[in-house]
N, C-alpha and C. Protein backbone atom coordinates (compact mmCIF):
# COMPACT_ATOMS: atom_id res chain seq x y z
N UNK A 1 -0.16 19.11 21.25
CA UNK A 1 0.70 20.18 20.82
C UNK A 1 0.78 21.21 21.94
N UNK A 2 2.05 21.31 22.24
CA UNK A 2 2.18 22.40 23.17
C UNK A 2 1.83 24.05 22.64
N UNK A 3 1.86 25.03 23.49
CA UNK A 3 1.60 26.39 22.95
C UNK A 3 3.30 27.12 22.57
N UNK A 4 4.17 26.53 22.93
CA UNK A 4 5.14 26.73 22.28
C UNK A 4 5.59 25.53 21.17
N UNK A 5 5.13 24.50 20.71
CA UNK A 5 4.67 24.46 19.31
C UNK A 5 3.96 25.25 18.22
N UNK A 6 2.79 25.65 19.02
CA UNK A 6 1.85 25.72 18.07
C UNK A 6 2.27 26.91 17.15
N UNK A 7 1.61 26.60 15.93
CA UNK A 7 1.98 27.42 14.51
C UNK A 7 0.82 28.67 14.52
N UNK A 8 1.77 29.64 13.56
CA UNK A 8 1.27 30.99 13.60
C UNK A 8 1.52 31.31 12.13
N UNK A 9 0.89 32.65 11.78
CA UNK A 9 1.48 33.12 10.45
C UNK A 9 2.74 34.00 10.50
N UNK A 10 3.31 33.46 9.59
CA UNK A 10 4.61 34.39 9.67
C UNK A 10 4.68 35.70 9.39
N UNK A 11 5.90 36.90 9.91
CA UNK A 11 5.89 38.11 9.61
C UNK A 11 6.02 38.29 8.08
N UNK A 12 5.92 39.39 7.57
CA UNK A 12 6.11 39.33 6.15
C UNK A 12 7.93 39.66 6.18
N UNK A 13 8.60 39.08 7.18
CA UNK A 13 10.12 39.67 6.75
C UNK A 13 10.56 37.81 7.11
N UNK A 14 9.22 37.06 7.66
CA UNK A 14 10.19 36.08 7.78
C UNK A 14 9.58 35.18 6.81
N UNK A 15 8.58 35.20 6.19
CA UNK A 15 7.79 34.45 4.81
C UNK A 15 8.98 35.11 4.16
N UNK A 16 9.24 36.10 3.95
CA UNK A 16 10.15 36.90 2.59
C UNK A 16 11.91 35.70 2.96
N UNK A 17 12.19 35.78 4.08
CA UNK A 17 13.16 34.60 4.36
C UNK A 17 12.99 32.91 4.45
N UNK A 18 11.77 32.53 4.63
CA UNK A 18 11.68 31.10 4.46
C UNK A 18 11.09 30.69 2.73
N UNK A 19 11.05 32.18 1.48
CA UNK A 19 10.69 31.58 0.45
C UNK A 19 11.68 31.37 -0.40
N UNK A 20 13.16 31.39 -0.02
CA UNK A 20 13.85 30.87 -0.78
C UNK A 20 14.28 29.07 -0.36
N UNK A 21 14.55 28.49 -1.80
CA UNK A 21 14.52 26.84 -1.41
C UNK A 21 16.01 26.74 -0.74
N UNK A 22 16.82 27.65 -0.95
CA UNK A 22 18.38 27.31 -0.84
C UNK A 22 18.17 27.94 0.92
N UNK A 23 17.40 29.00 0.91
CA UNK A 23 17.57 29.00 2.69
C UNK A 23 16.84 28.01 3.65
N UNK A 24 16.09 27.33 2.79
CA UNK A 24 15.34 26.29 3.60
C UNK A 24 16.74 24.90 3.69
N UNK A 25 17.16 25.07 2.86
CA UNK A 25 18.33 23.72 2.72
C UNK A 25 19.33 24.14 3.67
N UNK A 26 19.81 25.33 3.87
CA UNK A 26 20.14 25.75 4.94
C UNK A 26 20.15 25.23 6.74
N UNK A 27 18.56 25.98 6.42
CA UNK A 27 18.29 25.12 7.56
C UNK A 27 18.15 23.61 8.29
N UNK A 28 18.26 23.05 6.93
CA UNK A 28 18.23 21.39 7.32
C UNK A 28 19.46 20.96 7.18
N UNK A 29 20.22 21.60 6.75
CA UNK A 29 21.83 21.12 7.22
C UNK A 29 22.56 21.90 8.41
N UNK A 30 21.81 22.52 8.97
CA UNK A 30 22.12 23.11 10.49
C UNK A 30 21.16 22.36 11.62
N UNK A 31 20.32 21.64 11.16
CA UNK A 31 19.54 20.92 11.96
C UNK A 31 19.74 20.10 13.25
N UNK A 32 20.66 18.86 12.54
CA UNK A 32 21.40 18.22 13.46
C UNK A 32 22.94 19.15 14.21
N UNK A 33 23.32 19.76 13.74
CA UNK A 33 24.75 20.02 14.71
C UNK A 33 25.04 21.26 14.05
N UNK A 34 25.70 22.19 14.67
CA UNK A 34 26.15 23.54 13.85
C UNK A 34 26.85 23.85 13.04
N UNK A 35 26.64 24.52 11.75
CA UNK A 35 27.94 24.39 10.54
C UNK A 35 28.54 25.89 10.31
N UNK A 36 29.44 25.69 9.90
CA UNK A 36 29.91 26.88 9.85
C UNK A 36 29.51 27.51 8.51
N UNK A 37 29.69 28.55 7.77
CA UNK A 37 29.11 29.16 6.60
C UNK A 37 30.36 28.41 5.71
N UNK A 38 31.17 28.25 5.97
CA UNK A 38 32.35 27.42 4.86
C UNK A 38 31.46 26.10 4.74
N UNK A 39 31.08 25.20 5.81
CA UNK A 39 30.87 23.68 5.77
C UNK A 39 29.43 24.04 5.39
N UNK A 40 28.63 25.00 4.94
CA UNK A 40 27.15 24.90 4.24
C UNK A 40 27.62 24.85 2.45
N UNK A 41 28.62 26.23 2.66
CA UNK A 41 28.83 26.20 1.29
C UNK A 41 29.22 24.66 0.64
N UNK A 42 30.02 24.44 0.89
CA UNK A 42 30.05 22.96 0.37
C UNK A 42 29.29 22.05 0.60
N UNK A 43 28.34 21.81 1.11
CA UNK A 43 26.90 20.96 0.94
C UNK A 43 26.67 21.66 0.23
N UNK A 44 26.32 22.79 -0.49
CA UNK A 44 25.21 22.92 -0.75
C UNK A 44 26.22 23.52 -2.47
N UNK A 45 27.34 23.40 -2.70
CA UNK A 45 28.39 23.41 -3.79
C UNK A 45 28.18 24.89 -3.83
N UNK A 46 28.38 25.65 -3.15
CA UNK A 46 28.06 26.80 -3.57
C UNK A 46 29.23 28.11 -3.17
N UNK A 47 29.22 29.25 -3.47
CA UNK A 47 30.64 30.24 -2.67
C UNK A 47 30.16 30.55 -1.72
N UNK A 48 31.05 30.53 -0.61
CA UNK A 48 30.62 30.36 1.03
C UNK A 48 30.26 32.46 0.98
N UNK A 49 30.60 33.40 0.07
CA UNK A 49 30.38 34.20 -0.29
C UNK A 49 28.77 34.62 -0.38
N UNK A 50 27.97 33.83 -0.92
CA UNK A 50 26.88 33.58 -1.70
C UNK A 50 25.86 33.29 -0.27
N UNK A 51 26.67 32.13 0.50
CA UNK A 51 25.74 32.05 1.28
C UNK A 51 25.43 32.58 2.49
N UNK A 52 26.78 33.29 2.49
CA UNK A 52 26.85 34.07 4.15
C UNK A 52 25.70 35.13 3.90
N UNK A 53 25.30 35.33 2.36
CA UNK A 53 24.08 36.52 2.62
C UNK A 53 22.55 35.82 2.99
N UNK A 54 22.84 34.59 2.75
CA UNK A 54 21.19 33.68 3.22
C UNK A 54 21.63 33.33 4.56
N UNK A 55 22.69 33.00 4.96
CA UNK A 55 22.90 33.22 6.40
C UNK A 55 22.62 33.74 7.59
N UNK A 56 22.97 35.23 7.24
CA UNK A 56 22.76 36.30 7.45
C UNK A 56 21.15 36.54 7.62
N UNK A 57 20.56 36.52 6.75
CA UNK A 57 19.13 36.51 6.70
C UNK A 57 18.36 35.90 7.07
N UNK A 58 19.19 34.63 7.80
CA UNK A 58 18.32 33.50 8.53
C UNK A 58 18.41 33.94 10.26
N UNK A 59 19.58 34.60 10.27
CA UNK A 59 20.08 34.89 11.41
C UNK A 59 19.18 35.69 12.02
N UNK A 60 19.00 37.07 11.07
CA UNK A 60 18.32 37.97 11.32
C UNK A 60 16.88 37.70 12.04
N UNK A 61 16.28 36.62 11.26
CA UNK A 61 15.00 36.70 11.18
C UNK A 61 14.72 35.07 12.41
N UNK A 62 15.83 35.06 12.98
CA UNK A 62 15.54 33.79 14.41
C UNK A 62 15.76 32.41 14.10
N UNK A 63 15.69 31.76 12.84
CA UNK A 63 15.70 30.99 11.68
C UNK A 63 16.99 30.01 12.03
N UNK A 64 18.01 30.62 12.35
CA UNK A 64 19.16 30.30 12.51
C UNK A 64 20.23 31.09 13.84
N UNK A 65 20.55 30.37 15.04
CA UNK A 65 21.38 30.88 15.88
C UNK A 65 23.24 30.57 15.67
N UNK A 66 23.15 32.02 15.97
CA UNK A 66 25.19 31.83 15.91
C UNK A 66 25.64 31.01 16.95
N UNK A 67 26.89 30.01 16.95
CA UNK A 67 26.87 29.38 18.44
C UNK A 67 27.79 30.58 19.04
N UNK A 68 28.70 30.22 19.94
CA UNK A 68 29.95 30.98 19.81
C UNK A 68 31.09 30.56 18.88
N UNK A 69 31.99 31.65 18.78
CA UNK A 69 32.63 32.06 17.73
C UNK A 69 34.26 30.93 18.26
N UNK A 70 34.53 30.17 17.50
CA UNK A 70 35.62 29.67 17.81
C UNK A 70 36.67 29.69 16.81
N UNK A 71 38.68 28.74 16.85
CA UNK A 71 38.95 28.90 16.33
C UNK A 71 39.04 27.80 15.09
N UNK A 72 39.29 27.24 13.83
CA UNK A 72 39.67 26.11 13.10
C UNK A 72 41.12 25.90 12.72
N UNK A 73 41.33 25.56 11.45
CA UNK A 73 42.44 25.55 11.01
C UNK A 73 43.11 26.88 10.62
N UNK A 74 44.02 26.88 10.93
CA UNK A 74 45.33 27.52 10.86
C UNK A 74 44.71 28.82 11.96
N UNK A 75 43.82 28.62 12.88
CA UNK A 75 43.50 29.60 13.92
C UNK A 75 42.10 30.75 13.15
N UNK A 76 41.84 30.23 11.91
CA UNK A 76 40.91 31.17 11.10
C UNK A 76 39.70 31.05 12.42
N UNK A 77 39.07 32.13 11.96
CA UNK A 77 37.97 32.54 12.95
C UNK A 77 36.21 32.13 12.41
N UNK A 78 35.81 31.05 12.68
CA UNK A 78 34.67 30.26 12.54
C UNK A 78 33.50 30.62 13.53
N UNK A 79 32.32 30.76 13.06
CA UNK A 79 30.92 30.87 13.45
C UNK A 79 30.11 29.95 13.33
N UNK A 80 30.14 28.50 14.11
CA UNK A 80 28.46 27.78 13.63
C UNK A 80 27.36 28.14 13.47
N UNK A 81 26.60 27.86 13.23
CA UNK A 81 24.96 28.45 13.01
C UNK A 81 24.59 26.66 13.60
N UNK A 82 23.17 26.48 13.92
CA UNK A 82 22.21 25.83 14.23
C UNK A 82 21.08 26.45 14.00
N UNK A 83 20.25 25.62 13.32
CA UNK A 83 18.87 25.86 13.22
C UNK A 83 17.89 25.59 14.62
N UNK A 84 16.83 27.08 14.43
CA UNK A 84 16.44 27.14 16.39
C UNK A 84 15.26 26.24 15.62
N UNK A 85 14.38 26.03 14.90
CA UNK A 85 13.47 25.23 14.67
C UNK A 85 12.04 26.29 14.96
N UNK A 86 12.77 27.17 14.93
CA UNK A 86 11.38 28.76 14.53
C UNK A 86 10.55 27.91 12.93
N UNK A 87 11.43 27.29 12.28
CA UNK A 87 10.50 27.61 10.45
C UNK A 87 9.14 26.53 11.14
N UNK A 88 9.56 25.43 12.02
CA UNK A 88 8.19 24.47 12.25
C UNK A 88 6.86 25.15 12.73
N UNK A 89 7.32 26.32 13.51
CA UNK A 89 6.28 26.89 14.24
C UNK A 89 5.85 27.78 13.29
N UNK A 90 6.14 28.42 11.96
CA UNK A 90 5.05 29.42 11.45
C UNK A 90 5.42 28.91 10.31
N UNK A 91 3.56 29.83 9.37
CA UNK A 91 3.44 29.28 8.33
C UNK A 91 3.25 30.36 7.40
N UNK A 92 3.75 30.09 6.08
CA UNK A 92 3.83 31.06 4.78
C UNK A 92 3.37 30.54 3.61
N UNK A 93 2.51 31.31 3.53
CA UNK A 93 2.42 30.80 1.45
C UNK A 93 3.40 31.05 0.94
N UNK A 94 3.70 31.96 1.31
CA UNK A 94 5.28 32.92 0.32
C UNK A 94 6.29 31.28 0.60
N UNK A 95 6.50 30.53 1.86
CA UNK A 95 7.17 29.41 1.74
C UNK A 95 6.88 28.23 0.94
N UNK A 96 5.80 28.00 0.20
CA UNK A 96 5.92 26.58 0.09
C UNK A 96 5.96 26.66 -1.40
N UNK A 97 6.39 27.26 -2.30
CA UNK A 97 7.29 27.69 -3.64
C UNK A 97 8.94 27.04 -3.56
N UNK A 98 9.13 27.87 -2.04
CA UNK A 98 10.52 27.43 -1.85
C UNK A 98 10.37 26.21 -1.20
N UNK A 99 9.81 25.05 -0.13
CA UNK A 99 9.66 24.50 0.14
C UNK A 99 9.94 22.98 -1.30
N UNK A 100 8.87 23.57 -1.99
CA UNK A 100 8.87 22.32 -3.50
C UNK A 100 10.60 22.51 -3.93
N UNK A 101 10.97 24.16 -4.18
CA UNK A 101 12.35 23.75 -4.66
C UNK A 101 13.06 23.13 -4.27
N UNK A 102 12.73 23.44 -2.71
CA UNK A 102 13.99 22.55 -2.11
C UNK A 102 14.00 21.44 -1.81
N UNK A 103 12.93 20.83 -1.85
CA UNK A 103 12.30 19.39 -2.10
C UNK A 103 13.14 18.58 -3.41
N UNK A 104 13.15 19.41 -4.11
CA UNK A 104 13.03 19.21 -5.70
C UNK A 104 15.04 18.89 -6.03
N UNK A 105 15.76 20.06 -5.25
CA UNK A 105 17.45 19.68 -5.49
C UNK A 105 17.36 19.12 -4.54
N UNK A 106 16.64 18.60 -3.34
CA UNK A 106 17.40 17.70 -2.38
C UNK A 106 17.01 16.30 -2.72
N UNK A 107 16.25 16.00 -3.32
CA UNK A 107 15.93 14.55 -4.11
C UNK A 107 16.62 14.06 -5.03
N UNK A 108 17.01 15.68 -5.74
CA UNK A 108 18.06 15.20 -6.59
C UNK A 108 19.54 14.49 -6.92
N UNK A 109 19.64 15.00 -5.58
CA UNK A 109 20.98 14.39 -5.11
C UNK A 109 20.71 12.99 -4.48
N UNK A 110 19.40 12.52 -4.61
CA UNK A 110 19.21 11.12 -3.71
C UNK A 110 19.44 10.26 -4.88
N UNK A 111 19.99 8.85 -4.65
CA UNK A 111 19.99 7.76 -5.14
C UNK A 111 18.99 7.06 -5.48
N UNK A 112 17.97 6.57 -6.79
CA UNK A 112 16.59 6.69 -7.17
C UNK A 112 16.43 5.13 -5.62
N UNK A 113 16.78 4.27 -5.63
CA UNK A 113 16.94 3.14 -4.99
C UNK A 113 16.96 3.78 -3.76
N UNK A 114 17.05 4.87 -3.18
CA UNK A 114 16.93 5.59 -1.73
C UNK A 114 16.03 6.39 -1.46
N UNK A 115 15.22 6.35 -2.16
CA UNK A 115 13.65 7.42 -2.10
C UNK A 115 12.46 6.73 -2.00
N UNK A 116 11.99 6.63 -1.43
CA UNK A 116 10.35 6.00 -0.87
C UNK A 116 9.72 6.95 -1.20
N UNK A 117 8.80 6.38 -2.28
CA UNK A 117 7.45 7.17 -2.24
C UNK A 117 6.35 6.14 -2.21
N UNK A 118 5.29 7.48 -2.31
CA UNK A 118 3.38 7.02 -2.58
C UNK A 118 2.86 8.01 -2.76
N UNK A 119 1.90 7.61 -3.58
CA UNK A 119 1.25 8.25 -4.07
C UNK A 119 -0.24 8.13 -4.35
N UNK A 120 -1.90 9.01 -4.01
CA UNK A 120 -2.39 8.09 -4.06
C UNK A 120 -3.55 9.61 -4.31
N UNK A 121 -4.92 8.78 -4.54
CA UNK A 121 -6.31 10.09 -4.63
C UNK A 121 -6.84 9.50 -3.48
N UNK A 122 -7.87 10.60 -3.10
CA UNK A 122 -8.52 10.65 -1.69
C UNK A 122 -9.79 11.74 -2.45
N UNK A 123 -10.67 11.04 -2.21
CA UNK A 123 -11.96 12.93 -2.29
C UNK A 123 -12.43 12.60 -0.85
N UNK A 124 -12.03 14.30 -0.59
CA UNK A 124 -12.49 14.64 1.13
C UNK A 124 -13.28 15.43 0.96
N UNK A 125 -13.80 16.12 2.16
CA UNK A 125 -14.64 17.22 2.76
C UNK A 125 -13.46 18.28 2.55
N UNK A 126 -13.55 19.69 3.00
CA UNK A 126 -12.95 20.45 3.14
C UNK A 126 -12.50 19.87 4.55
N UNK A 127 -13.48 19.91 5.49
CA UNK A 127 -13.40 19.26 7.26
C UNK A 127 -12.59 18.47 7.12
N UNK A 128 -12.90 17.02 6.57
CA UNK A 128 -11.77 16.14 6.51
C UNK A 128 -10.50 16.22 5.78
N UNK A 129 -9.97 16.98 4.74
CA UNK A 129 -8.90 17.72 4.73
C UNK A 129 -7.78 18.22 5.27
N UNK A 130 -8.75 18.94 5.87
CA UNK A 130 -8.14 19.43 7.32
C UNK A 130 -7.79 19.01 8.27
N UNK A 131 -8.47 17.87 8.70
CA UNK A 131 -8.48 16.46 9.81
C UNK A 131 -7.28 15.88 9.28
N UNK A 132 -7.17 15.61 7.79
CA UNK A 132 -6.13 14.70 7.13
C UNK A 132 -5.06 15.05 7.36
N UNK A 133 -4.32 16.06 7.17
CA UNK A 133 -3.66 16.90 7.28
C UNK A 133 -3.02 17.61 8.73
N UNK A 134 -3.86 17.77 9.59
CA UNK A 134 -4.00 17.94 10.79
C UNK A 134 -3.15 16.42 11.64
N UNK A 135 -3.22 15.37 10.95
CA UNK A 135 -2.99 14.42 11.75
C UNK A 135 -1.26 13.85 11.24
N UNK A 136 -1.26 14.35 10.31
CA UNK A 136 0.16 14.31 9.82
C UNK A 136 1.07 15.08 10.45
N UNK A 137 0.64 16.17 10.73
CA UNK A 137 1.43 17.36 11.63
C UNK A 137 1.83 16.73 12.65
N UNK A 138 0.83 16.30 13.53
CA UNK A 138 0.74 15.14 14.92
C UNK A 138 1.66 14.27 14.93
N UNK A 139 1.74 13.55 13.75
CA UNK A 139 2.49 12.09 13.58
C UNK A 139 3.98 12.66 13.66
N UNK A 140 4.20 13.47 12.65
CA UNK A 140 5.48 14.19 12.22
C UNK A 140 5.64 14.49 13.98
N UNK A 141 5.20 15.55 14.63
CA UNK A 141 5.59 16.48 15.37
C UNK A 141 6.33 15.36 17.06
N UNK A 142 5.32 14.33 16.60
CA UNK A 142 5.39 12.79 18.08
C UNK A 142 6.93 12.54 17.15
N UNK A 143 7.44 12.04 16.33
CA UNK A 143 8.82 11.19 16.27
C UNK A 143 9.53 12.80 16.26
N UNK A 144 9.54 13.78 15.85
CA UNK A 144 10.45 14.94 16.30
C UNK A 144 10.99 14.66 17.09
N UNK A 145 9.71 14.44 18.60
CA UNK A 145 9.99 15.16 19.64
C UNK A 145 10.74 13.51 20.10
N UNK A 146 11.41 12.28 19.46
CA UNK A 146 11.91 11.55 19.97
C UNK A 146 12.89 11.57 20.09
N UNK A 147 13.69 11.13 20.91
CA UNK A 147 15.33 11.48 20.97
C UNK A 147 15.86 10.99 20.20
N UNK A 148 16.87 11.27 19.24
CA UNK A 148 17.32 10.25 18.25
C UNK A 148 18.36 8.69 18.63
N UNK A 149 18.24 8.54 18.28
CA UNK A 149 18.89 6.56 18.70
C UNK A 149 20.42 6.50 17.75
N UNK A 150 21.60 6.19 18.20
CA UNK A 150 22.70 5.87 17.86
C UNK A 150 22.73 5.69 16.39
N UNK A 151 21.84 4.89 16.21
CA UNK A 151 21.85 4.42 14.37
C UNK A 151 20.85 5.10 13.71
N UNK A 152 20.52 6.28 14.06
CA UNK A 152 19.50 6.77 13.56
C UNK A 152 20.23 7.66 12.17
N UNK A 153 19.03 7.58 11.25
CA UNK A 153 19.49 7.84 9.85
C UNK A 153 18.97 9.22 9.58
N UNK A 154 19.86 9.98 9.44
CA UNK A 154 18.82 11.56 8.98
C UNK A 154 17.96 11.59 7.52
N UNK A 155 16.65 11.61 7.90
CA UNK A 155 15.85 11.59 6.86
C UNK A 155 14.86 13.11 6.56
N UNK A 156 14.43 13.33 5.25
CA UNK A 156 13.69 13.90 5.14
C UNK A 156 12.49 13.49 4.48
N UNK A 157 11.25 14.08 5.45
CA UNK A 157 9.95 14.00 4.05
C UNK A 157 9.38 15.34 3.94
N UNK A 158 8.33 15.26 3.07
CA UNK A 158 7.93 15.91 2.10
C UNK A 158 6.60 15.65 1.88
N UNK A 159 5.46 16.41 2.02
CA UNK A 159 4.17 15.91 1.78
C UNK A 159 3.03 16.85 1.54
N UNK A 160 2.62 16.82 0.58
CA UNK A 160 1.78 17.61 -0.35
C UNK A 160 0.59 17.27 -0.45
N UNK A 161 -0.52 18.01 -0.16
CA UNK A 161 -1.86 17.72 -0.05
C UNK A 161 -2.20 19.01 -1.31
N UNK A 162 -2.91 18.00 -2.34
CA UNK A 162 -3.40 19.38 -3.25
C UNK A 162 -4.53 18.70 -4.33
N UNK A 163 -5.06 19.82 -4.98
CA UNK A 163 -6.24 19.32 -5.98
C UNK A 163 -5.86 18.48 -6.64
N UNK A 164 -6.68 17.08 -7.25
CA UNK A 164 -6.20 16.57 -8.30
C UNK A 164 -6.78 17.35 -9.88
N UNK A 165 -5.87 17.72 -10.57
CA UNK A 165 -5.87 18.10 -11.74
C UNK A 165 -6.34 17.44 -12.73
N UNK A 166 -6.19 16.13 -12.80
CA UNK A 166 -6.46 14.76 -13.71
C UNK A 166 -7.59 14.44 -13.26
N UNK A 167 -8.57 14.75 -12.26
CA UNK A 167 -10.10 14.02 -11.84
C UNK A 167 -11.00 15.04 -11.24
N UNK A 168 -10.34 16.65 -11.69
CA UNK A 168 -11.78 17.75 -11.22
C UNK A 168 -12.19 17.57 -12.42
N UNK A 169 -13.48 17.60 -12.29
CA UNK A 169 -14.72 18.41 -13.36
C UNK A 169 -14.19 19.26 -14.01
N UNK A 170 -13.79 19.70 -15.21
CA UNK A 170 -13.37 20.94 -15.78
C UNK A 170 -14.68 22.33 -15.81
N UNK A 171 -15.77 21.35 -15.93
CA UNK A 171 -17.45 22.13 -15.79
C UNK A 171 -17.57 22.50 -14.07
N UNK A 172 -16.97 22.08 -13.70
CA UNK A 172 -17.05 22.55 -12.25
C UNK A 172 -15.82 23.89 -11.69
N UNK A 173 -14.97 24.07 -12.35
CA UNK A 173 -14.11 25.31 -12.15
C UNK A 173 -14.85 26.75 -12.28
């Protein structure tokens, strides 16, 4: 991991912007190529009204860069956004509320026959936890940094490390 990778805690103005799920969806549809606030609203079915204020707030806070300003149809005056890929480098509790939501409508829209999962128990150390976890970041962060390939499919995952509820001790809480 480089030192311009590496993760930090976020300001409390940019946790307060990465805890909504709809600005995180945001950002993953600015990911690959720049959209304009009209072409989010419609991914995301929403009034391009509505979203120019999470826009806006992504903008603010580095989250999201304006490209330059060009023209579209009928000469109307258009702004892409691209995501700078600031949300990988810091981390929020205040985010991962919004993180599950947005987990949660972007699955929804998946085709059940187009979703891979697993699911599974593990009892760790706290250390190994951390190791566990630690190495996923790694894995994730190595195909990032690969260039993408002609037929490459835009995917998302999603991965949750947490207590099991169904196999603590209740005498042990």
């Amino acid at each position: 991991m480089t030192e311009q990778d590496a993760r930090r805690p976020a300001t409390d103005e940019e946790a307060r912007a990465l805890a909504s799920g709809l600005r995180l969806r945001i950002l993953r549809i600015c990911l690959d190529e720049p959209r304009t606030n009209k072409q989010i609203a419609a991914v995301l079915g929403r009034d391009p009204a509505t979203t120019l204020h999470h826009v806006r707030r992504l903008v603010a806070t580095g989250f999201l860069a304006a490209d330059p300003e060009r023209r579209g149809a009928r000469n109307a005056r258009e702004v892409p956004y691209r995501a700078t890929g600031k949300s990988w480098r810091v981390s929020s509790p205040a985010a991962d509320r919004g993180v599950l939501d947005a987990f949660l409508e972007e699955v929804a829209l998946v085709a059940v026959d187009d979703l891979d999962t697993v699911r599974f128990g593990l009892r760790l150390s706290p250390d190994r936890r951390r190791a566990f976890f630690d190495r996923f970041v790694e894995l994730l962060e190595q195909f990032r940094d690969d260039p993408p390939a002609p037929d490459a499919e835009p995917l998302s995952l999603f991965l949750a490390v947490h207590p099991d509820p169904n196999r603590t001790d209740p005498n042990r809480r």
